[in-house]
C-alpha atoms as a PDB file:
ATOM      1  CA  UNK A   1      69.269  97.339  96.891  1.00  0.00           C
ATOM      2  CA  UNK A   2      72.048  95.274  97.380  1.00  0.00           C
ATOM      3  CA  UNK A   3      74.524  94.488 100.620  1.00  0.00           C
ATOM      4  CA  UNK A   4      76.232  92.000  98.629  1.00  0.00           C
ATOM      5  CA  UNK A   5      80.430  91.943  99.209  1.00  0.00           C
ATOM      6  CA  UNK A   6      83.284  92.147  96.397  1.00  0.00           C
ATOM      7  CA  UNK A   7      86.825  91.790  97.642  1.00  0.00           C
ATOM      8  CA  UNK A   8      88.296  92.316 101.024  1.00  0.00           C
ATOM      9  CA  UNK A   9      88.891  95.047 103.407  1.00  0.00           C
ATOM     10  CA  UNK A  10      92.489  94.849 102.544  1.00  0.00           C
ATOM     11  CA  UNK A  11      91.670  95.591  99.079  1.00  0.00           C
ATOM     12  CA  UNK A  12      88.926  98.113  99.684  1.00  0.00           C
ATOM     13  CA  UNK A  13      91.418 100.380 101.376  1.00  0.00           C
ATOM     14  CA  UNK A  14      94.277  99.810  99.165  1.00  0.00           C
ATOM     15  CA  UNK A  15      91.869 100.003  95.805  1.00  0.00           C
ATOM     16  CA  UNK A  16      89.561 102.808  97.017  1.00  0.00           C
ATOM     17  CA  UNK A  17      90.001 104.189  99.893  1.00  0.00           C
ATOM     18  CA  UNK A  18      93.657 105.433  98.887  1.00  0.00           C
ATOM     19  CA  UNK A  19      92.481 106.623  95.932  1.00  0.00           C
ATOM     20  CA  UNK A  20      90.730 109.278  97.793  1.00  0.00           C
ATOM     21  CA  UNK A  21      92.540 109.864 101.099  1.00  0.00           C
ATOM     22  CA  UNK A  22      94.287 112.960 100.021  1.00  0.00           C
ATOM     23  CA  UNK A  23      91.286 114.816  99.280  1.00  0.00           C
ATOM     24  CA  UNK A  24      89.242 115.721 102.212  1.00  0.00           C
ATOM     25  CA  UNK A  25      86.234 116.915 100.936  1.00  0.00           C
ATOM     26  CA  UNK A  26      85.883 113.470  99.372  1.00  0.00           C
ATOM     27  CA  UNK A  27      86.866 111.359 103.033  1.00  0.00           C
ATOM     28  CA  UNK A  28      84.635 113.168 104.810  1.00  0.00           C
ATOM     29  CA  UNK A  29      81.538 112.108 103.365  1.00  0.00           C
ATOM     30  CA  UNK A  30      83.018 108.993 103.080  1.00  0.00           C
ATOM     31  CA  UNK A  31      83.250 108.690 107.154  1.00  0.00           C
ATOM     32  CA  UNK A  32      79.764 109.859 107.193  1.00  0.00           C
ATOM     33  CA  UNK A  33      78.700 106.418 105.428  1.00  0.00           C
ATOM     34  CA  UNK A  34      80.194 104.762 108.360  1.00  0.00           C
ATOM     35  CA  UNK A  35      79.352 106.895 110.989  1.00  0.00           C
ATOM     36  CA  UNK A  36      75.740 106.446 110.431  1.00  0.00           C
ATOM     37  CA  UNK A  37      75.500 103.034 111.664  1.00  0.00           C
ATOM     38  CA  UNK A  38      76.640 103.738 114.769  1.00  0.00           C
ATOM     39  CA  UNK A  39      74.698 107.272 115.503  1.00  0.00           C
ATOM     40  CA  UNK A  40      71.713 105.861 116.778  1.00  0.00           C
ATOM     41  CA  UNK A  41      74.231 104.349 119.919  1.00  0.00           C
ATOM     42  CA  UNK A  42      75.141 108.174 120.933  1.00  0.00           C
ATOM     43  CA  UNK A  43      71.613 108.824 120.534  1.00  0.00           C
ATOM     44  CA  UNK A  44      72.270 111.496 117.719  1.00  0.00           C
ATOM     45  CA  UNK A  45      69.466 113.103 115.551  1.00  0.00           C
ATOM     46  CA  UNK A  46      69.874 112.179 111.596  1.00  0.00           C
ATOM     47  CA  UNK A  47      71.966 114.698 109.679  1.00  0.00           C
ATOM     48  CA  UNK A  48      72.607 115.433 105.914  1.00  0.00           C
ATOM     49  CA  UNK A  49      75.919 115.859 104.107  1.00  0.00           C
ATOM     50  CA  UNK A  50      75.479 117.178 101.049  1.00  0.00           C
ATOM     51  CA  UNK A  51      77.994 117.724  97.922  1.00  0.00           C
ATOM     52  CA  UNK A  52      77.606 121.078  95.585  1.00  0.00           C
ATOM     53  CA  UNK A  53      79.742 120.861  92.308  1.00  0.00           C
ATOM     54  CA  UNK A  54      79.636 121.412  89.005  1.00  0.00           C
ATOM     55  CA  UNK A  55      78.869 118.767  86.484  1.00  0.00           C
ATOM     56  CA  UNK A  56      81.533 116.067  86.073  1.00  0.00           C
ATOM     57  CA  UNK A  57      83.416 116.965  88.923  1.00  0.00           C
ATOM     58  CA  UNK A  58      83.361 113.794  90.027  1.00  0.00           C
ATOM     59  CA  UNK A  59      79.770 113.902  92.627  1.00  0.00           C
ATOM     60  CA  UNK A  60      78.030 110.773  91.376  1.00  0.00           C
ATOM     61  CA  UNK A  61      81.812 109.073  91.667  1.00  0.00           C
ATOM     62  CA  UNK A  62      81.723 110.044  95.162  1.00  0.00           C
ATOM     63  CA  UNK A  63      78.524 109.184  96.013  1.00  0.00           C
ATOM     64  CA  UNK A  64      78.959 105.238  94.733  1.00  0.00           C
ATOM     65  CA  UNK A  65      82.113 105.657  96.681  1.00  0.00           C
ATOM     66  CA  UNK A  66      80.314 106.035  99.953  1.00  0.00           C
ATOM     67  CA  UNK A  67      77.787 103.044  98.938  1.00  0.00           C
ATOM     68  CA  UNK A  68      80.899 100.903  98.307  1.00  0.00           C
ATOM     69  CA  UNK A  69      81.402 100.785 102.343  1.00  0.00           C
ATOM     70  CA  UNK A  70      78.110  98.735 102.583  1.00  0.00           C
ATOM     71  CA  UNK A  71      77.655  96.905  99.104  1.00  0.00           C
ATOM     72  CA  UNK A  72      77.132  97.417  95.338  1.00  0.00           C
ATOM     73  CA  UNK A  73      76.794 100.881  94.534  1.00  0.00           C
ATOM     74  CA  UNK A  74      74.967 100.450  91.744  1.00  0.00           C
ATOM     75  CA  UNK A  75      72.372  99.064  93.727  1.00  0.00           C
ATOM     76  CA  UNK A  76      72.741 101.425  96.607  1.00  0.00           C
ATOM     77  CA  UNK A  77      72.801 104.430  96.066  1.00  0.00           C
ATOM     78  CA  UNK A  78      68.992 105.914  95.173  1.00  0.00           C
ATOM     79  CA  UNK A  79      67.914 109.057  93.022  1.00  0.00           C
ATOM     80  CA  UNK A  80      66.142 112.612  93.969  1.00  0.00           C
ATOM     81  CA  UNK A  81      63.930 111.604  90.933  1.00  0.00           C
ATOM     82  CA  UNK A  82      61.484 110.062  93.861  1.00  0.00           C
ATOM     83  CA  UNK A  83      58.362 110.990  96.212  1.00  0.00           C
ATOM     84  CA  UNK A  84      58.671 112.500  99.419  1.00  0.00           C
ATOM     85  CA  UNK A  85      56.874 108.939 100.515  1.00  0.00           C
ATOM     86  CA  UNK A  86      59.226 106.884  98.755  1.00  0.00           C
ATOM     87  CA  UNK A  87      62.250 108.640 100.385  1.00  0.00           C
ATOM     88  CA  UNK A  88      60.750 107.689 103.634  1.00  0.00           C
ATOM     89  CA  UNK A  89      59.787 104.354 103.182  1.00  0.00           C
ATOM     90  CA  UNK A  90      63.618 103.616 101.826  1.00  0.00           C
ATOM     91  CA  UNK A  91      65.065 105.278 105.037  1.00  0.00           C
ATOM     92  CA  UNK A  92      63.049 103.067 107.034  1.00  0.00           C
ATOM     93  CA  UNK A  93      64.128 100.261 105.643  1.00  0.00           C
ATOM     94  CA  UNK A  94      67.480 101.309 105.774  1.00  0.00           C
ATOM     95  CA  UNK A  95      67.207 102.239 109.387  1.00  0.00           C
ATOM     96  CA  UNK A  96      70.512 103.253 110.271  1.00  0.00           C
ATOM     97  CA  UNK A  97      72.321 102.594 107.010  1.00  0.00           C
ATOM     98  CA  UNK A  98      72.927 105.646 105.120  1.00  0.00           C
ATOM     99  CA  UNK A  99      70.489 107.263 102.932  1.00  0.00           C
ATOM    100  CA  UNK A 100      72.516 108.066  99.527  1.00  0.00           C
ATOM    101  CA  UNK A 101      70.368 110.117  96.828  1.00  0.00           C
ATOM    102  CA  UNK A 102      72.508 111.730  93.826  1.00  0.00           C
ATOM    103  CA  UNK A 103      72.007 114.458  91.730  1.00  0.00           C
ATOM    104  CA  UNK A 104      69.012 116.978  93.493  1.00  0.00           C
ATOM    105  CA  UNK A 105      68.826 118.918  90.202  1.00  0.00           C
ATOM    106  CA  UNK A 106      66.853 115.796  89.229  1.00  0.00           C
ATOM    107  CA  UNK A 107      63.879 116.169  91.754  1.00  0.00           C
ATOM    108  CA  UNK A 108      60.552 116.794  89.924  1.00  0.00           C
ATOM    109  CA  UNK A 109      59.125 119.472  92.501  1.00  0.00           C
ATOM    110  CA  UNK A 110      62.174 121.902  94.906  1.00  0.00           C
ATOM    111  CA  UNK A 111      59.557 122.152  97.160  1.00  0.00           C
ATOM    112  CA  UNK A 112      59.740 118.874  98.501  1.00  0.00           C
ATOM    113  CA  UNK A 113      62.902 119.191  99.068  1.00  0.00           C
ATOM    114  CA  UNK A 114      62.855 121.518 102.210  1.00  0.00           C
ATOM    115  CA  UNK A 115      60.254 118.905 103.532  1.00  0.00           C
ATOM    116  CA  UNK A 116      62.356 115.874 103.044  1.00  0.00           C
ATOM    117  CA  UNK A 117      65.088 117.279 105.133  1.00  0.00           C
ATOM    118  CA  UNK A 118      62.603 118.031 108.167  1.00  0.00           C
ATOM    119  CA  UNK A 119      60.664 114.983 107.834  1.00  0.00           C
ATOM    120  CA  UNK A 120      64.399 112.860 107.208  1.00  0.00           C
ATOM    121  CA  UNK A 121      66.338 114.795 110.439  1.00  0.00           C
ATOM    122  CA  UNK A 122      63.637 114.186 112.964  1.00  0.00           C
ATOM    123  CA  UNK A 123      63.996 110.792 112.382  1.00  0.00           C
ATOM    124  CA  UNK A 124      59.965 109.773 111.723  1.00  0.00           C
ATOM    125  CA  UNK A 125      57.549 109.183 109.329  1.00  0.00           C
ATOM    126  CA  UNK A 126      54.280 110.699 108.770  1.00  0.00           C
ATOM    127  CA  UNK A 127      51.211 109.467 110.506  1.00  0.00           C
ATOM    128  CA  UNK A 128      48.738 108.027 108.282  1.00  0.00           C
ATOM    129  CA  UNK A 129      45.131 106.960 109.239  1.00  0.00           C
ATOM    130  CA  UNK A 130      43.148 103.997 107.723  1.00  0.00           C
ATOM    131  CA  UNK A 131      39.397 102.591 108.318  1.00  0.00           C
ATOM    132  CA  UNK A 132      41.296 100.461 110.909  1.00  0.00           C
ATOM    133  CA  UNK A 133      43.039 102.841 112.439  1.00  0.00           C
ATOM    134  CA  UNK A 134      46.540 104.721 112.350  1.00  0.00           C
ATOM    135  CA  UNK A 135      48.769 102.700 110.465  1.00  0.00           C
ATOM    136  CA  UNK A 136      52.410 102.090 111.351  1.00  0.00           C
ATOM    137  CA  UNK A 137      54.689 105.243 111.738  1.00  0.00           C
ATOM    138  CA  UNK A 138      58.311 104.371 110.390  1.00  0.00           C
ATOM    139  CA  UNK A 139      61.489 105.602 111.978  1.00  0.00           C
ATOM    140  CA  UNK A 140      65.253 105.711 111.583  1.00  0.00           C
ATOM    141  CA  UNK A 141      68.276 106.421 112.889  1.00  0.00           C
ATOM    142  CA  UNK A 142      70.764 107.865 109.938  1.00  0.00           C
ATOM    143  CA  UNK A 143      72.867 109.959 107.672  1.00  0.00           C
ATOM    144  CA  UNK A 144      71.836 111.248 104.492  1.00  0.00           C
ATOM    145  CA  UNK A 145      74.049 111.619 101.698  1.00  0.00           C
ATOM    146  CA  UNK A 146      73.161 114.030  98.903  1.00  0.00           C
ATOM    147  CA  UNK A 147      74.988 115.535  95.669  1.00  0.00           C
ATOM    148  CA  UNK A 148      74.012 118.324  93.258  1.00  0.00           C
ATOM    149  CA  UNK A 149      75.343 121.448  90.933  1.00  0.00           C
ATOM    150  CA  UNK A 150      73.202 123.629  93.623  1.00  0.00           C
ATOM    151  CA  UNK A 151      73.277 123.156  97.299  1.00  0.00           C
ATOM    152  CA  UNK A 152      70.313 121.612  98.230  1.00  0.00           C
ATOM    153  CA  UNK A 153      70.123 124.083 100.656  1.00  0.00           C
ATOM    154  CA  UNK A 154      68.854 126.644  98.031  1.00  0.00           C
ATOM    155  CA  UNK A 155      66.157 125.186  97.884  1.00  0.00           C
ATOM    156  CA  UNK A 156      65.079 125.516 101.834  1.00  0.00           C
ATOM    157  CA  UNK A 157      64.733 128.591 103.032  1.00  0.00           C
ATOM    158  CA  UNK A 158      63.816 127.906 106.875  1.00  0.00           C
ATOM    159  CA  UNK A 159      66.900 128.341 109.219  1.00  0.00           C
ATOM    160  CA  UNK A 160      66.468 125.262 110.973  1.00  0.00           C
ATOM    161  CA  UNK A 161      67.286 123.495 107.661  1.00  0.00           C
ATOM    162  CA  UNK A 162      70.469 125.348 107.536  1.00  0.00           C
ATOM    163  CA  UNK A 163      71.560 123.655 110.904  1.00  0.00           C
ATOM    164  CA  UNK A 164      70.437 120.057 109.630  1.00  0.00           C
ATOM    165  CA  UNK A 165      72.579 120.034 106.989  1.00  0.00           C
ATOM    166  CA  UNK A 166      76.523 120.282 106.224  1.00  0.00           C
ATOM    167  CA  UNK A 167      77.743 121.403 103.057  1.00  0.00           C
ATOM    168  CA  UNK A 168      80.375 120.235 101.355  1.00  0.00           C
ATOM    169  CA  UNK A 169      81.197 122.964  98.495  1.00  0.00           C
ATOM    170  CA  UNK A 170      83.083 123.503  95.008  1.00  0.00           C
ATOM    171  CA  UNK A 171      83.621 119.915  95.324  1.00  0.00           C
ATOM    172  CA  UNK A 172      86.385 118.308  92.983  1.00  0.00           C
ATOM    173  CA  UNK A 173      89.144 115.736  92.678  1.00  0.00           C
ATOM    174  CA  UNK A 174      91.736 118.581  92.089  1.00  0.00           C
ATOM    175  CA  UNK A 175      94.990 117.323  90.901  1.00  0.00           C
ATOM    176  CA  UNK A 176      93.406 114.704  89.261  1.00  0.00           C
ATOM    177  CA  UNK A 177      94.180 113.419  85.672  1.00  0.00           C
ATOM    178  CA  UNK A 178      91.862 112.134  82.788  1.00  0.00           C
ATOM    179  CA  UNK A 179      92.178 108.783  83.944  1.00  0.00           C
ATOM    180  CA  UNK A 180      91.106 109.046  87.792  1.00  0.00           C
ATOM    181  CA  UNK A 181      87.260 108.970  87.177  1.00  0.00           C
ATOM    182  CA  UNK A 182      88.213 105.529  85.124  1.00  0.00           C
ATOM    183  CA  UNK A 183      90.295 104.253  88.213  1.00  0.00           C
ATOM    184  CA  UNK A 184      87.906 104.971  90.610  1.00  0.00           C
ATOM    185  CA  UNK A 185      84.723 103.299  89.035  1.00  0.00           C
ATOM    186  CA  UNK A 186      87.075 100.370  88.754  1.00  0.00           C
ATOM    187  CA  UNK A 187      87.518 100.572  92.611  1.00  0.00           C
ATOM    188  CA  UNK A 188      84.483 100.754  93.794  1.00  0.00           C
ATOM    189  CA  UNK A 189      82.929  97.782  91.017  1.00  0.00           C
ATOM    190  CA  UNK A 190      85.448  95.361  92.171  1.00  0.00           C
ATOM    191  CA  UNK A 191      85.870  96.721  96.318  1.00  0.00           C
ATOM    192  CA  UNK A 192      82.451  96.466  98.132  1.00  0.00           C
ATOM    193  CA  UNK A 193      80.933  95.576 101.257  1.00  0.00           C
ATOM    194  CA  UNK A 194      83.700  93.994 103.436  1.00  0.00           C
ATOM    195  CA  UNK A 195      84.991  97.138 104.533  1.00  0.00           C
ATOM    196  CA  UNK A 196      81.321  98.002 106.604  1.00  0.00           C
ATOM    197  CA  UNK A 197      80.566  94.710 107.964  1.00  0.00           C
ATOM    198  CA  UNK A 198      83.972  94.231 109.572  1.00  0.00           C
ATOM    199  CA  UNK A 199      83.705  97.807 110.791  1.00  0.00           C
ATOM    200  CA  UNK A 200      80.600  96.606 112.648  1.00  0.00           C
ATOM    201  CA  UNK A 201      82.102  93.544 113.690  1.00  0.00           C
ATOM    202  CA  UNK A 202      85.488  95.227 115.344  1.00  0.00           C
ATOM    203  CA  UNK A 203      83.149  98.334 116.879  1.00  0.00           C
ATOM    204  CA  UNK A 204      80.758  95.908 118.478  1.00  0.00           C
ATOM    205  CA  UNK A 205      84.028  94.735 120.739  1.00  0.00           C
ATOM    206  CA  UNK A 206      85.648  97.938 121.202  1.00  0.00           C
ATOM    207  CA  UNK A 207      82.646  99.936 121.317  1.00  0.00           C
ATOM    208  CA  UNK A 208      82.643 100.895 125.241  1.00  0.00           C
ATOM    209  CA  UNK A 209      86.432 102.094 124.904  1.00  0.00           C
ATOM    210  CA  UNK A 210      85.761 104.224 121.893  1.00  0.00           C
ATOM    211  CA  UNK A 211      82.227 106.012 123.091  1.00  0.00           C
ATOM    212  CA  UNK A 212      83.669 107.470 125.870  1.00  0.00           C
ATOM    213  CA  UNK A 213      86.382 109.329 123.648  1.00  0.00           C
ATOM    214  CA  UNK A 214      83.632 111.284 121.369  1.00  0.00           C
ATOM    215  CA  UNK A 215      83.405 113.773 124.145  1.00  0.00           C
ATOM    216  CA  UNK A 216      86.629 115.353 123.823  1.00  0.00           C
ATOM    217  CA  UNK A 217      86.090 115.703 119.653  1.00  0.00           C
ATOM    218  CA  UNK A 218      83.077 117.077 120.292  1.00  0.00           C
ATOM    219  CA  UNK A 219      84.334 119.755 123.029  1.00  0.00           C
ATOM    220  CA  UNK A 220      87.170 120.707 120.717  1.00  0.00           C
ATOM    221  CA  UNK A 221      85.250 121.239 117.201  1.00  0.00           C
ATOM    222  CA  UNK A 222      82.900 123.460 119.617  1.00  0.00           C
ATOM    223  CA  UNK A 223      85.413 125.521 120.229  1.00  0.00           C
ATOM    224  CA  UNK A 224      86.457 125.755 116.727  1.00  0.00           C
ATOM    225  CA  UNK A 225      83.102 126.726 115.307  1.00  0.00           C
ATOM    226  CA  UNK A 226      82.445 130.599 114.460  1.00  0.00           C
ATOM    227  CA  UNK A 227      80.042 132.575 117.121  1.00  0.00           C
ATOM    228  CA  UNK A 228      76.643 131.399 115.530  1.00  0.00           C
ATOM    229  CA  UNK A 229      73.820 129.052 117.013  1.00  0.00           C
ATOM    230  CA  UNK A 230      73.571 126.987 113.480  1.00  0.00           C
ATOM    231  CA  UNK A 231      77.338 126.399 112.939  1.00  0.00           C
ATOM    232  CA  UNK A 232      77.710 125.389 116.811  1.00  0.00           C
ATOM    233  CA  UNK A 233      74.938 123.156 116.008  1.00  0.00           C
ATOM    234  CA  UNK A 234      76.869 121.486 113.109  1.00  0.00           C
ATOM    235  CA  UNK A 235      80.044 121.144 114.809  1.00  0.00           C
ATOM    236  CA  UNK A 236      78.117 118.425 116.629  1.00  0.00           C
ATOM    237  CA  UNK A 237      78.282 116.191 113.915  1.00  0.00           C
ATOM    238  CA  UNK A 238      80.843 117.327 111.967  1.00  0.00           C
ATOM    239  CA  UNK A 239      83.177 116.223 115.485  1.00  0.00           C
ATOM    240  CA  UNK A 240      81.349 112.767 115.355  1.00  0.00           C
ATOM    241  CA  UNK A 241      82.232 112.084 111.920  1.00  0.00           C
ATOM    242  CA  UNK A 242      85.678 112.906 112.178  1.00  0.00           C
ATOM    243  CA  UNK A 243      85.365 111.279 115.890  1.00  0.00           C
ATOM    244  CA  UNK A 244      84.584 107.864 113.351  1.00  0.00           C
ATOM    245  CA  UNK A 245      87.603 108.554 111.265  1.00  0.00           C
ATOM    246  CA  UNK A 246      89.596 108.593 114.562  1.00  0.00           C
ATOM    247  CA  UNK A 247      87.606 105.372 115.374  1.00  0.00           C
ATOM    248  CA  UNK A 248      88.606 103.772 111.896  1.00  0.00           C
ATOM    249  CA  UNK A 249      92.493 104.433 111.975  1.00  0.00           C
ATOM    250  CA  UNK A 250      92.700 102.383 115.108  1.00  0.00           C
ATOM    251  CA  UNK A 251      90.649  99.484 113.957  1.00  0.00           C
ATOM    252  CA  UNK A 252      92.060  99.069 110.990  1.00  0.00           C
ATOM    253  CA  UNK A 253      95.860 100.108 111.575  1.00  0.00           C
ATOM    254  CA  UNK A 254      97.260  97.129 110.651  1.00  0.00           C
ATOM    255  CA  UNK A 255      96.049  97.155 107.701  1.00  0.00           C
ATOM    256  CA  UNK A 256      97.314 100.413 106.964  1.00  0.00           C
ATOM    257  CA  UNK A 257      94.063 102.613 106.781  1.00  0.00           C
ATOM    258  CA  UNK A 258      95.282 106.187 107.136  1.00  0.00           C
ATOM    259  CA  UNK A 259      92.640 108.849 108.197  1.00  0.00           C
ATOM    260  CA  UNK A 260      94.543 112.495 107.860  1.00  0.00           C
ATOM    261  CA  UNK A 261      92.348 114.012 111.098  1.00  0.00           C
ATOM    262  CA  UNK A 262      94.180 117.001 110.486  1.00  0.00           C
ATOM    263  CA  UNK A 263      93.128 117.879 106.528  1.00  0.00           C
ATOM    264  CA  UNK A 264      89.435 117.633 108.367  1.00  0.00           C
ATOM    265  CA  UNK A 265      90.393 120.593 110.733  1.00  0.00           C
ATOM    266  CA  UNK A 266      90.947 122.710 107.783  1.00  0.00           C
ATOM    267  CA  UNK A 267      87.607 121.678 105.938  1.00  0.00           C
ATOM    268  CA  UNK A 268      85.918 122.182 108.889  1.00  0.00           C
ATOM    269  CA  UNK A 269      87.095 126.068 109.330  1.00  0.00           C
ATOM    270  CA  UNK A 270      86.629 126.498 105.549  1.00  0.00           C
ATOM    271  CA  UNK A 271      82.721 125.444 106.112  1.00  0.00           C
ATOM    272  CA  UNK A 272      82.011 127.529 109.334  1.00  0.00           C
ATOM    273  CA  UNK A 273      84.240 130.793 107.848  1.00  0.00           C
ATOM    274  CA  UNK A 274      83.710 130.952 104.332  1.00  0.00           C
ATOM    275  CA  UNK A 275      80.132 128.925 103.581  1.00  0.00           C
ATOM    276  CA  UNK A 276      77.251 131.402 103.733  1.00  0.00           C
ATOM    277  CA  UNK A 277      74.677 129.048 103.660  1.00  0.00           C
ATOM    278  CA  UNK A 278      75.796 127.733 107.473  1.00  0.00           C
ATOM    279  CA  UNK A 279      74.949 131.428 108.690  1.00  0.00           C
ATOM    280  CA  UNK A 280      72.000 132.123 107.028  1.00  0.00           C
ATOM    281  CA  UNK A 281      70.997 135.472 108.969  1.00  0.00           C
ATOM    282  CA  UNK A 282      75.039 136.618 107.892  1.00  0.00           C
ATOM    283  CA  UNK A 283      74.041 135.926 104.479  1.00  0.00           C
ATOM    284  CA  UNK A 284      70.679 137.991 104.408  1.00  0.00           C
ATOM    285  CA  UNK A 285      72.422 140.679 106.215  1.00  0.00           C
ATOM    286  CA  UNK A 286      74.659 141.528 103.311  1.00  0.00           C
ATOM    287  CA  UNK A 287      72.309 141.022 100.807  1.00  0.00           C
ATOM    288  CA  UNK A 288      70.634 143.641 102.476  1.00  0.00           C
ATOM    289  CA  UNK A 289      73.857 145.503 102.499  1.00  0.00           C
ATOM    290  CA  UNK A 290      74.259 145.390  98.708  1.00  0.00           C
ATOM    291  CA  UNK A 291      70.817 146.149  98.013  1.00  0.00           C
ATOM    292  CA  UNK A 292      71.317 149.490 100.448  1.00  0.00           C
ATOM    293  CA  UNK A 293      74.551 150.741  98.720  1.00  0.00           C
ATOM    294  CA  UNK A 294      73.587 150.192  95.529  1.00  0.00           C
END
């Protein structure tokens, strides 16, 4: 795994970060890899974001995208192809770096995968004994950033799963040309790093000012999520991410990074309206429904 750094921030955001800013479903999970180094100081429970599309739509890109913010993504970013151990040891390590896994369709056994997100959101590691006694228990404080052509919420049934995890659907760079997927692997291989460690830097002297403004992003995406105990329960960190987009613009205005706060509002209403898998008791009710009319 490697932090190294390529370029500048000026050139991350002008190279990579414009690349993307017009499509939201690709900035928000974006925000989420910054976001997640500075959960653990609003004492926040992990989360997952994961990213359903089809194949070549562009997921993997995204995913090394993300990475970029913290160092070589070809280094970062980590595979479902992995033990449930392994996936814990590696957010450990990362502590409150973000935990970036592409492509679930590539796990060897789906019924990990339901574990893995319980054992990943509460943020501990299994207890394990030894002839000298219990061993070490690791911990984190983090997002996790998944991809896959199914959401990985298929594969866990359990409704507190469903309020762990927000899904980012029918993801795509729409609009896009042949060429994009070319540009943006250029962006990323040559942009990498800078961008997260002088967000650290500039948040570690502002941090007091900004900390007390989370409250009123997470009061108003509250108010904006549907009538349902897991989609209230999302809106929690959906508001802090786009809280850290809010966070970013200011820090880095001068060098003209551009967060569009209000394309999230609309992502955000698509997800809590028109995503099944956020209410999963709606969901079971009309499958019940077709199952009586028919």
């Amino acid at each position: 795994m490697s932090f190294r750094v390529k370029g500048t921030v000026e050139s991350w955001i002008e190279n990579v970060f414009n690349l993307v800013k017009d499509h939201p479903k690709a900035v928000f999970p974006l925000l989420a890899s910054f976001a997640s180094v500075i959960l653990h100081e609003f004492d926040m429970k992990p989360i997952v974001v994961d990213v359903l599309g089809e194949s070549s739509s562009g997921k993997c890109g995204l995913l090394q995208l993300c990475s970029s913010v913290w160092g070589n993504p070809k280094e970062y970013i980590g595979s479902f192809n992995v033990t449930k151990v392994a996936v814990e040891r590696r957010s450990a390590f990362l502590n409150s770096y973000p935990q970036i896994l592409d492509d679930s369709n590539g796990v060897n056994d789906t019924k990990i995968i339901q574990t893995m997100i319980y054992q990943f959101v509460n943020n501990i590691g299994k207890l394990r004994g030894s002839i000298t006694g219990s061993q070490y228990t690791a911990s984190w404080r983090s997002i996790m950033l998944t991809s896959g052509e199914n959401e990985i919420l298929a594969y866990a049934e359990a409704q507190g799963v469903a309020a762990s995890v927000i899904p980012i659907t029918d993801f795509s760079f729409e609009g896009e040309d042949e060429s994009f997927s070319g540009k943006l692997y250029t962006s990323f291989t040559d942009n990498h790093g800078a961008i997260g460690i002088e967000f650290l830097n500039r948040w570690k002297d502002k941090r007091n000012i900004y900390s007390r403004e989370f409250e009123e992003y997470r009061k108003m995406y509250f108010e904006k999520s549907v009538k349902n105990d897991v989609a209230r329960r999302i809106s929690l960190y959906y508001s802090f991410i786009v809280f850290t987009g809010k966070v970013l613009n200011d820090l880095f205005n001068r060098e003209g990074l551009n967060v569009d706060l209000n394309a999230l509002e609309g992502l955000f209403y698509n997800i809590s309206n028109e995503n099944k898998a956020v209410d999963r008791p709606l969901a079971a009710k009309e499958n019940r429904k077709k199952w009586w009319e028919f």
